[in-house]
PDB file of N, CA and C in Angstrom:
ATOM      1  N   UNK A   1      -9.519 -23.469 -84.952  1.00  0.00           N
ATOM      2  CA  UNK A   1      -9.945 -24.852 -84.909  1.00  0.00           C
ATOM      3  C   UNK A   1     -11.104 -25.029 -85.894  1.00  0.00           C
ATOM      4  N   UNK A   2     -10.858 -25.495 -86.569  1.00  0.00           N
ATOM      5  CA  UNK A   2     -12.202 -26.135 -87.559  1.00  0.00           C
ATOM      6  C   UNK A   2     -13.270 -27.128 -87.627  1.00  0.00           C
ATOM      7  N   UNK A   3     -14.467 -26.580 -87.951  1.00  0.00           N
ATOM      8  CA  UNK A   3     -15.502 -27.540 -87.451  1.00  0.00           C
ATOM      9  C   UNK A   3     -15.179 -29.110 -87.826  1.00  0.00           C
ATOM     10  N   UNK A   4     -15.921 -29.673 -87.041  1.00  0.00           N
ATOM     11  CA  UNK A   4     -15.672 -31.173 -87.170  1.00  0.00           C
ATOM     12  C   UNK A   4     -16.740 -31.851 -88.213  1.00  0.00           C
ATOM     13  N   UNK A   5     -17.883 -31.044 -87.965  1.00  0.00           N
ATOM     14  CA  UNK A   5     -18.884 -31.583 -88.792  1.00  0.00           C
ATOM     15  C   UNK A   5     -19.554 -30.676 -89.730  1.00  0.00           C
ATOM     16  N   UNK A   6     -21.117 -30.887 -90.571  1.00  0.00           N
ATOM     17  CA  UNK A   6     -21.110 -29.607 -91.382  1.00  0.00           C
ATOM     18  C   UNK A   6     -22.071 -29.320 -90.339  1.00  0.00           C
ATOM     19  N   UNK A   7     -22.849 -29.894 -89.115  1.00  0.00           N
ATOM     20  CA  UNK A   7     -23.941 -29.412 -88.557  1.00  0.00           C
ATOM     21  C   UNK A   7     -23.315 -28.300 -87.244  1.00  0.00           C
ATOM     22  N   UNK A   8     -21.924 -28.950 -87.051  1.00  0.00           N
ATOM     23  CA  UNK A   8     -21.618 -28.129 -86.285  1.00  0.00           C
ATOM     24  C   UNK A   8     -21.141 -26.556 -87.003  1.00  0.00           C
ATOM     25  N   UNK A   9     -20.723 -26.870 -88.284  1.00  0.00           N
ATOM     26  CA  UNK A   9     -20.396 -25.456 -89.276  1.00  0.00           C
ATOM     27  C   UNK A   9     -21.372 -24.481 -89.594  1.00  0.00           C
ATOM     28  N   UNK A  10     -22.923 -25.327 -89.472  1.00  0.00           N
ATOM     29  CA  UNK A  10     -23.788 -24.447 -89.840  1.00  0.00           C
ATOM     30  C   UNK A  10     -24.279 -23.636 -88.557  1.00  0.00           C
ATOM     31  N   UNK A  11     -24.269 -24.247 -87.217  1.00  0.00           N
ATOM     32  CA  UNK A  11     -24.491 -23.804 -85.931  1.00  0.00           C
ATOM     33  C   UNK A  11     -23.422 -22.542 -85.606  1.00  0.00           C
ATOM     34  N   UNK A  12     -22.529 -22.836 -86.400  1.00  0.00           N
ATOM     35  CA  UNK A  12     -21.144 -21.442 -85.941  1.00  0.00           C
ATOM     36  C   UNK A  12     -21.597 -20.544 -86.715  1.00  0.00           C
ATOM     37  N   UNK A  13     -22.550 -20.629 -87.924  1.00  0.00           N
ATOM     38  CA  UNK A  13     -22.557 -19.465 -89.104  1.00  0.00           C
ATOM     39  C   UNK A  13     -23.829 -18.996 -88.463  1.00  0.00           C
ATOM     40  N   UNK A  14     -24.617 -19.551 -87.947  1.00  0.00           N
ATOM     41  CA  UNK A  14     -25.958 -18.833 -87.365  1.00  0.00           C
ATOM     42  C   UNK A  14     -25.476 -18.205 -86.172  1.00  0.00           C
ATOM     43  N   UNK A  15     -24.682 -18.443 -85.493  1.00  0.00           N
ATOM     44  CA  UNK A  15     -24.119 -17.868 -84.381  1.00  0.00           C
ATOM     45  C   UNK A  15     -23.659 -16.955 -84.955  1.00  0.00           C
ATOM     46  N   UNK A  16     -22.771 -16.582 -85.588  1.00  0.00           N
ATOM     47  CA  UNK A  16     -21.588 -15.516 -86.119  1.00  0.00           C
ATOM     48  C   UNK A  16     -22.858 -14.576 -86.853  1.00  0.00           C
ATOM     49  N   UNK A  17     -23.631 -14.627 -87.391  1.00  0.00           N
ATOM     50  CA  UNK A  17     -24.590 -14.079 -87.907  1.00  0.00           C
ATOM     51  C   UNK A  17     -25.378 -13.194 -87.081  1.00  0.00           C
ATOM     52  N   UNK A  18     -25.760 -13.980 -85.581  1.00  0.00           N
ATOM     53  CA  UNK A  18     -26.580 -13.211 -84.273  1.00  0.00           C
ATOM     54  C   UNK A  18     -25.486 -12.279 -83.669  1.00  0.00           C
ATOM     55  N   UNK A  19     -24.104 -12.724 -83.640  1.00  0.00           N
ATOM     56  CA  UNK A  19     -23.355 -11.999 -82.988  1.00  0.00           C
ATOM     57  C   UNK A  19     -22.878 -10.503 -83.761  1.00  0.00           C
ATOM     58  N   UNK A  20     -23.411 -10.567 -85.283  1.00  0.00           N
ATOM     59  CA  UNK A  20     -22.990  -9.390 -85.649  1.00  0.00           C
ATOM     60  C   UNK A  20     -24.152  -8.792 -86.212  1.00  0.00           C
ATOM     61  N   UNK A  21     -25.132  -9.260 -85.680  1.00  0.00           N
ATOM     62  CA  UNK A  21     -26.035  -7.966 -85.644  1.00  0.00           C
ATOM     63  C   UNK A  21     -27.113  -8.541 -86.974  1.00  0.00           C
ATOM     64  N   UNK A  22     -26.874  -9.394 -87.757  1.00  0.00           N
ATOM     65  CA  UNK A  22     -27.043  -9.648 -89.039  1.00  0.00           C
ATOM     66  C   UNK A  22     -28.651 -10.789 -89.173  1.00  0.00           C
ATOM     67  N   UNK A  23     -28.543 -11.663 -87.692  1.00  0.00           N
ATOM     68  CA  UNK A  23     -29.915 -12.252 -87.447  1.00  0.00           C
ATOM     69  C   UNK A  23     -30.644 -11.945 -85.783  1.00  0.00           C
ATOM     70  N   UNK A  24     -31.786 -11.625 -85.997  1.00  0.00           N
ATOM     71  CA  UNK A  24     -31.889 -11.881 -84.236  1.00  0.00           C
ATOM     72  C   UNK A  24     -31.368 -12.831 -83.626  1.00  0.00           C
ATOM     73  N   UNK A  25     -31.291 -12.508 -82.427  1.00  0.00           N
ATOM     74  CA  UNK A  25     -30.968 -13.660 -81.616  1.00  0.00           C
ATOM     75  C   UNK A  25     -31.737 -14.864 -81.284  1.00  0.00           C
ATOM     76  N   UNK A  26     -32.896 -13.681 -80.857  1.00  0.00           N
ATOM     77  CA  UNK A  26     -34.127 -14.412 -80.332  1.00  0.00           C
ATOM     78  C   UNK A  26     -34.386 -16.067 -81.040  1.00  0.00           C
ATOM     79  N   UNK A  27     -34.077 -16.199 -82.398  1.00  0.00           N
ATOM     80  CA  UNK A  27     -34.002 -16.666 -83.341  1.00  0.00           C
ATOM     81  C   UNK A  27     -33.051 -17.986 -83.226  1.00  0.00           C
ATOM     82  N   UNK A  28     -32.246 -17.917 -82.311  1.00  0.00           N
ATOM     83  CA  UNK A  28     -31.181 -18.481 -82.144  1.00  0.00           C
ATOM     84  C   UNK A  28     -31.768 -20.061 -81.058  1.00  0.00           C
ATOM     85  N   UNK A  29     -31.354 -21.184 -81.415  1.00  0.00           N
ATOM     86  CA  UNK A  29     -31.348 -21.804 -80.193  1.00  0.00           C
ATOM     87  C   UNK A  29     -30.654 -22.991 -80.423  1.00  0.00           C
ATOM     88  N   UNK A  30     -30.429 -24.003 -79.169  1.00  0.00           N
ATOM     89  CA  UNK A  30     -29.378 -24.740 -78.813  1.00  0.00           C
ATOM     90  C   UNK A  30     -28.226 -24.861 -79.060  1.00  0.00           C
ATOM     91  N   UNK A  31     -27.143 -25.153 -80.127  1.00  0.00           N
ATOM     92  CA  UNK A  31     -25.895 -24.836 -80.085  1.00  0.00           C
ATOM     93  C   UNK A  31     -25.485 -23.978 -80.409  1.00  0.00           C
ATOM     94  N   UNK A  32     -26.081 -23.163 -81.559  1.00  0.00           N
ATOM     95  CA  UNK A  32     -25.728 -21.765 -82.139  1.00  0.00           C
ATOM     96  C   UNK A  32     -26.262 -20.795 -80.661  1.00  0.00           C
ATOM     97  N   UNK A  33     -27.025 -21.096 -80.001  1.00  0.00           N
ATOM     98  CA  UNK A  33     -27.364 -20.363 -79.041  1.00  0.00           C
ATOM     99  C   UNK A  33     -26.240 -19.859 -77.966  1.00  0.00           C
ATOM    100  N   UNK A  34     -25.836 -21.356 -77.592  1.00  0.00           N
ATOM    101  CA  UNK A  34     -24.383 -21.716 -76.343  1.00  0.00           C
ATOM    102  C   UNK A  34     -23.202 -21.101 -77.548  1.00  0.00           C
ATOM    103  N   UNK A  35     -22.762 -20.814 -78.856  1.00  0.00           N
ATOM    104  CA  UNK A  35     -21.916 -21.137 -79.261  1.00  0.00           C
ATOM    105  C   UNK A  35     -21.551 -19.556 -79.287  1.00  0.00           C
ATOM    106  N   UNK A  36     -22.764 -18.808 -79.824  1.00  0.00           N
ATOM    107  CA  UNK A  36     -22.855 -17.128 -80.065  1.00  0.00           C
ATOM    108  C   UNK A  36     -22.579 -16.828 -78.270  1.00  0.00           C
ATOM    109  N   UNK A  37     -22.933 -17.286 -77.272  1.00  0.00           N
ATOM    110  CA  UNK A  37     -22.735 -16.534 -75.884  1.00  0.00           C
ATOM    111  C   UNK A  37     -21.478 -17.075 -75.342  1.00  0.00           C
ATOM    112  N   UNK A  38     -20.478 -18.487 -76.214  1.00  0.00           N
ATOM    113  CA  UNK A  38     -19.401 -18.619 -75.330  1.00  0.00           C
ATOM    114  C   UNK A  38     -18.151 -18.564 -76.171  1.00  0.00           C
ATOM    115  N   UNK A  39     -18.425 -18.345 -77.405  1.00  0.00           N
ATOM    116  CA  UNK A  39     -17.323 -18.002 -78.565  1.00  0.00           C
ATOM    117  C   UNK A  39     -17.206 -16.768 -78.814  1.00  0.00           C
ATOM    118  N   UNK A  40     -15.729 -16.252 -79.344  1.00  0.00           N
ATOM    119  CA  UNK A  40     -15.725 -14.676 -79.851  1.00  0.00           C
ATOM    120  C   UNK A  40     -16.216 -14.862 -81.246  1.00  0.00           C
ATOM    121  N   UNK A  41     -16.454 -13.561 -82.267  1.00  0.00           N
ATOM    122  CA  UNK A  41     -16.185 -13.455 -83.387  1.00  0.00           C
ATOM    123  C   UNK A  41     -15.394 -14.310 -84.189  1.00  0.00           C
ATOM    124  N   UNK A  42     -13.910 -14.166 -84.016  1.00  0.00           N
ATOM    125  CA  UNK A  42     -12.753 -14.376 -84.455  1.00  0.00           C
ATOM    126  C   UNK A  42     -12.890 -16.504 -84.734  1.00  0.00           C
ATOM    127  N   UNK A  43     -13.603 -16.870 -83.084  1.00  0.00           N
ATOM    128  CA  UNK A  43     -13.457 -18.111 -83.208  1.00  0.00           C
ATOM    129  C   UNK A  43     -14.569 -18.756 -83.763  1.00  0.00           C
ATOM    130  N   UNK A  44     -15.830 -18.387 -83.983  1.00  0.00           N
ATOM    131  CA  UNK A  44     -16.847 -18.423 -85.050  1.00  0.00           C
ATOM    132  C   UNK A  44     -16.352 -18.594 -86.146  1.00  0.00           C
ATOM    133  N   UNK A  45     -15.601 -17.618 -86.864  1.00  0.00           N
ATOM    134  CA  UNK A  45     -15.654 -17.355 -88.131  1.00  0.00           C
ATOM    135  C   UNK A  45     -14.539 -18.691 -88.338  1.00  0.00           C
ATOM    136  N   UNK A  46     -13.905 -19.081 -87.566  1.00  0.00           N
ATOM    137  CA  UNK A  46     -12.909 -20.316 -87.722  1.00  0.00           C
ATOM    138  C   UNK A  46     -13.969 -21.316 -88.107  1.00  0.00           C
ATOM    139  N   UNK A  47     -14.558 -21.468 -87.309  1.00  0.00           N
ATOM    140  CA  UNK A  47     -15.585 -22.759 -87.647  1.00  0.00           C
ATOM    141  C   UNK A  47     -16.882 -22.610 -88.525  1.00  0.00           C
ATOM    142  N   UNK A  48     -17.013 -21.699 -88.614  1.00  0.00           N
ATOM    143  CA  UNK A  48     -17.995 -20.804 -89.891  1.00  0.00           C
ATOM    144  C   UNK A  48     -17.164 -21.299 -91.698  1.00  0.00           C
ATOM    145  N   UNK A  49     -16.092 -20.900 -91.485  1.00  0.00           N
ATOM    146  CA  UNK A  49     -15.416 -21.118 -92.809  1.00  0.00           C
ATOM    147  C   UNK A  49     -15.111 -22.148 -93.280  1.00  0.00           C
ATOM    148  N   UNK A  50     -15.467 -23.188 -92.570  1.00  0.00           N
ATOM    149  CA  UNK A  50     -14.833 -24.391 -92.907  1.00  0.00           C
ATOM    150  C   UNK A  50     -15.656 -24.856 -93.851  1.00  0.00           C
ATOM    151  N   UNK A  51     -14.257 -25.594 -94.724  1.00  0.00           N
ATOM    152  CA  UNK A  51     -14.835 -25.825 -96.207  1.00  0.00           C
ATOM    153  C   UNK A  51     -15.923 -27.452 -95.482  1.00  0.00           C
ATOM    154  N   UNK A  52     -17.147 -27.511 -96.068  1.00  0.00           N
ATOM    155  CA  UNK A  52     -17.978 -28.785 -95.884  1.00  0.00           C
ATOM    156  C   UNK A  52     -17.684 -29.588 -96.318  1.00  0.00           C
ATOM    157  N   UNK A  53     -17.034 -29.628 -97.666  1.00  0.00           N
ATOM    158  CA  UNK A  53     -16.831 -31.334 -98.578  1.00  0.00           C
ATOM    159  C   UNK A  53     -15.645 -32.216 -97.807  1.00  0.00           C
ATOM    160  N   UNK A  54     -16.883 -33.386 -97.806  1.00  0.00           N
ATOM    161  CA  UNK A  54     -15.885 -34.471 -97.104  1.00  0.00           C
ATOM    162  C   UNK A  54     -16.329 -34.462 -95.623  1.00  0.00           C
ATOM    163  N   UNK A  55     -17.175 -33.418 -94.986  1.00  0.00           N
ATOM    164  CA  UNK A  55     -17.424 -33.504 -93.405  1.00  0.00           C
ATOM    165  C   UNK A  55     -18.813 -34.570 -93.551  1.00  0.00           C
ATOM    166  N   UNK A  56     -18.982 -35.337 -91.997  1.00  0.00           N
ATOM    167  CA  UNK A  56     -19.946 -35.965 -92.228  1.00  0.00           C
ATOM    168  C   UNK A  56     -21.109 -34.590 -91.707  1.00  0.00           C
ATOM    169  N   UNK A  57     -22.722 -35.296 -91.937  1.00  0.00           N
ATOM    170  CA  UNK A  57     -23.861 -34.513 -91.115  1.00  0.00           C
ATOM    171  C   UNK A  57     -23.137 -33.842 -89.623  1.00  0.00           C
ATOM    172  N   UNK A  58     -23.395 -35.174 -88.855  1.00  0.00           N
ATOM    173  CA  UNK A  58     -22.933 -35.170 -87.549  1.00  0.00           C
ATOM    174  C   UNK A  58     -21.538 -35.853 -86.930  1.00  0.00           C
ATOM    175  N   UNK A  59     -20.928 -35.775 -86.229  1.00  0.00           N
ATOM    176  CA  UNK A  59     -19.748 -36.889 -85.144  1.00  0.00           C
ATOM    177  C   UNK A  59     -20.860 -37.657 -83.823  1.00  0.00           C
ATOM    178  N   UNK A  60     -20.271 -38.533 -84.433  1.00  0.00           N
ATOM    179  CA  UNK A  60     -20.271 -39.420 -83.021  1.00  0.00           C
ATOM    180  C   UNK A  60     -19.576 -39.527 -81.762  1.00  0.00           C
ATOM    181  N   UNK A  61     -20.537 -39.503 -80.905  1.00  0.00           N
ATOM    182  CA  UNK A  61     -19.213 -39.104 -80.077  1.00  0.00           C
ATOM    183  C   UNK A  61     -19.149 -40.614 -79.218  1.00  0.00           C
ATOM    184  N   UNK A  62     -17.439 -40.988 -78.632  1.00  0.00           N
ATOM    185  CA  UNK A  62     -16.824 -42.163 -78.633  1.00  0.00           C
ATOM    186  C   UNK A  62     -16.659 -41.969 -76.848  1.00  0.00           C
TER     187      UNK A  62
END
């Protein structure tokens, strides 16, 4: 599944980053926080990769 936004893309890459050892955690907080303790690897890197051009900042949510 691919991120929706780029803020949510950048929250999966700081996550995927704590989860492999690569940033502290400690370091980590609010969505990258929830995202590194309730996502695997595999589904990080889904939303980590996503190309940015064309995503807005944020979604609104409806």
């Amino acid at each position: 599944m691919p991120a929706k936004s780029a803020a949510q893309q950048k929250a999966a890459g700081a996550a995927l980053s704590a989860k492999r050892g690569e940033t502290p955690k400690f370091k980590l907080k609010g969505a990258s926080k929830s995202m590194m303790e309730s996502m695997s690897e595999k589904q990080l890197e889904e939303f980590a990769h996503t190309p940015r051009k064309g995503k807005p900042e944020h979604v609104t949510k409806h």
